[in-house]
C-alpha atoms as a PDB file:
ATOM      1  CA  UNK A   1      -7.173   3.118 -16.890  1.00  0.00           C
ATOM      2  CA  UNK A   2      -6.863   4.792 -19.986  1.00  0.00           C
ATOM      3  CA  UNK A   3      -7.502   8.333 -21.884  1.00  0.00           C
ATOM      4  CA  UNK A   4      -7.799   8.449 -25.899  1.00  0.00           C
ATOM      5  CA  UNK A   5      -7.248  12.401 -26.928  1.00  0.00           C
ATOM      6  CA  UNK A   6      -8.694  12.372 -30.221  1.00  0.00           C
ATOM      7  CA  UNK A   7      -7.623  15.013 -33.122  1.00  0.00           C
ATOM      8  CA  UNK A   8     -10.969  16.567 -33.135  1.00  0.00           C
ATOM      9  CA  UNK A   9     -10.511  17.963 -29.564  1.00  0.00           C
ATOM     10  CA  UNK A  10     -12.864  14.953 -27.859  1.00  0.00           C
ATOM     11  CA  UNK A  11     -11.551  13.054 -24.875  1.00  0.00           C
ATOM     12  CA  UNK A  12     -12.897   9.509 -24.013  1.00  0.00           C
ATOM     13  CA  UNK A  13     -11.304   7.003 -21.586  1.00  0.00           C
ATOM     14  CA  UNK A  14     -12.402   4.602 -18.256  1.00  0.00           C
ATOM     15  CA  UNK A  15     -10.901   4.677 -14.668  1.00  0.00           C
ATOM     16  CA  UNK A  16     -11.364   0.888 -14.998  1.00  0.00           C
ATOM     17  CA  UNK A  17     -14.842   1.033 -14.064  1.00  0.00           C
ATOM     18  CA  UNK A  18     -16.994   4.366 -15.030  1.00  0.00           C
ATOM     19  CA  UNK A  19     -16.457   5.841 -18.759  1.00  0.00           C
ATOM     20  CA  UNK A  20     -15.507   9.464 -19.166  1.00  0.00           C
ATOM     21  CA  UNK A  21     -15.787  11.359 -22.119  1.00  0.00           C
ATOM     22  CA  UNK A  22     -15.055  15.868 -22.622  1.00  0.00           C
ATOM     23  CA  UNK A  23     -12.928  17.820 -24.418  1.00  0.00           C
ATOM     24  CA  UNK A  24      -9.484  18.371 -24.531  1.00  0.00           C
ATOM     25  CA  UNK A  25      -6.682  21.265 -25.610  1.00  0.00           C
ATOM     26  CA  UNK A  26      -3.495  21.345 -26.247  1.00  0.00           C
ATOM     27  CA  UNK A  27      -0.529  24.055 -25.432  1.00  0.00           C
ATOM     28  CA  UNK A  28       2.867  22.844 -25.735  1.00  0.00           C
ATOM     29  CA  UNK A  29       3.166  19.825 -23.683  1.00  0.00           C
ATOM     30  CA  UNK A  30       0.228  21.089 -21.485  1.00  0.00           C
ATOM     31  CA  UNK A  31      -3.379  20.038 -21.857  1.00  0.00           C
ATOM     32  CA  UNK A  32      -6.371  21.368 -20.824  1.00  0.00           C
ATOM     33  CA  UNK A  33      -9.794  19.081 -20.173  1.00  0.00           C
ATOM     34  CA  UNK A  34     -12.983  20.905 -20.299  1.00  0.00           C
ATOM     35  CA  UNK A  35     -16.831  19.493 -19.840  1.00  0.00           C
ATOM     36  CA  UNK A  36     -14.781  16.585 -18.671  1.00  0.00           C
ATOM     37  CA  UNK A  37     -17.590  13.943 -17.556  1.00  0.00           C
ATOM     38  CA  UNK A  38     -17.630  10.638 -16.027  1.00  0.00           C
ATOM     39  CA  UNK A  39     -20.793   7.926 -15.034  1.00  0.00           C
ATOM     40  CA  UNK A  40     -20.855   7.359 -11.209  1.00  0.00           C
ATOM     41  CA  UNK A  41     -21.172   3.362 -10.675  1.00  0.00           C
ATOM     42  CA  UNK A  42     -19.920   2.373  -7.535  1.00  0.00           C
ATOM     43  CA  UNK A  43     -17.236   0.226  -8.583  1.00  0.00           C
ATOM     44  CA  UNK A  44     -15.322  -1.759  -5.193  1.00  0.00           C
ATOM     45  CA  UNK A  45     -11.880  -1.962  -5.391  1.00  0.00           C
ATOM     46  CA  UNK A  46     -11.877   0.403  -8.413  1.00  0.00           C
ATOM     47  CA  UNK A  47      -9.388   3.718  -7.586  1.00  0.00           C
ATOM     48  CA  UNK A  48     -11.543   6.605  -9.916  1.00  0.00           C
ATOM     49  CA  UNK A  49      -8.650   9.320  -9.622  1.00  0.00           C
ATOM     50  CA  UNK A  50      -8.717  10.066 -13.008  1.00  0.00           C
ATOM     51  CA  UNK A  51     -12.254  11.327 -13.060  1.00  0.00           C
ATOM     52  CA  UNK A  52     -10.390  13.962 -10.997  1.00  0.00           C
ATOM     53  CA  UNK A  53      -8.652  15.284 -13.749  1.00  0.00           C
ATOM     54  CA  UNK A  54      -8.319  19.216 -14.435  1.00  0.00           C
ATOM     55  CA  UNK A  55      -5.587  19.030 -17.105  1.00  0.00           C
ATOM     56  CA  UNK A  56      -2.033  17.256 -17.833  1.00  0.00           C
ATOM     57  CA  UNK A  57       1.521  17.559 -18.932  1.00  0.00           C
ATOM     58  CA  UNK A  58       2.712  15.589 -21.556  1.00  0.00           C
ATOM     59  CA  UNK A  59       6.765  14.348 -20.980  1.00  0.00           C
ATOM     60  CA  UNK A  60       7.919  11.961 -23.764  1.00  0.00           C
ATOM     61  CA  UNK A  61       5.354   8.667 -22.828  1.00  0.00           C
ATOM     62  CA  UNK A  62       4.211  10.081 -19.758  1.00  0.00           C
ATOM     63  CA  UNK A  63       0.833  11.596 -19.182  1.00  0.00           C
ATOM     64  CA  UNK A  64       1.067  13.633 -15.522  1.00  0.00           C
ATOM     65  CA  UNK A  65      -3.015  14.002 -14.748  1.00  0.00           C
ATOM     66  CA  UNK A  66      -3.508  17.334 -12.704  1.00  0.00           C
ATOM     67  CA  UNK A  67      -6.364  17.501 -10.184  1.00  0.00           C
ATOM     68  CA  UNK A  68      -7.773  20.401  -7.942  1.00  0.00           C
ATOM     69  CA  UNK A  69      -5.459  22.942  -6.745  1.00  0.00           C
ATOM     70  CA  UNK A  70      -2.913  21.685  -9.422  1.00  0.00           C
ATOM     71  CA  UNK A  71      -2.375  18.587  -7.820  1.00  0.00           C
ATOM     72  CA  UNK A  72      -0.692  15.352  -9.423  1.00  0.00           C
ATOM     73  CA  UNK A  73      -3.277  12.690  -8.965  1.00  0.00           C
ATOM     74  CA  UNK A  74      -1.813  10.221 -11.398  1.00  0.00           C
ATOM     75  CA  UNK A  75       0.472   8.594 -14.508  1.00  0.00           C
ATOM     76  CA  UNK A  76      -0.472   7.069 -17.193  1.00  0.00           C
ATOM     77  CA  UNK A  77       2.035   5.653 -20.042  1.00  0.00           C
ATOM     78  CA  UNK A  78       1.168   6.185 -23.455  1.00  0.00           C
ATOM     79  CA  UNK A  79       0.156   2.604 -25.413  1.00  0.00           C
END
């Protein structure tokens, strides 16, 4: 799994199967995804949380992914 927050506000990334790709903003340590899109193959054994993903917090390497109802549906560790 993996998200790449580029500087000119675009967001690309995979869940390990399907590709997403939106926008992204940042306030402080908290960022906000918007038009946030992702393809829909059916993918066995594939977990697509972060498809799921409403906004994060950013903590030092950390990446906290925030769902519906501000929910923590995943991590993921900054490479």
């Amino acid at each position: 799994m993996s998200l790449e927050l580029a500087s000119d506000g675009t967001v690309t990334g995979s869940d390990g199967c399907n590709q997403l790709n939106g926008t992204w903003e940042l306030d402080d340590d908290d960022i906000d995804f918007s038009d946030l899109a992702a393809t829909m193959m059916a993918c066995e054994g594939v977990d697509t949380w972060l498809s799921g993903a409403d906004s994060a917090t950013l903590a030092g390497d950390e990446l906290t992914v925030i769902g519906e109802n501000d929910a923590v549906i995943g991590t993921l560790e900054r490479s």
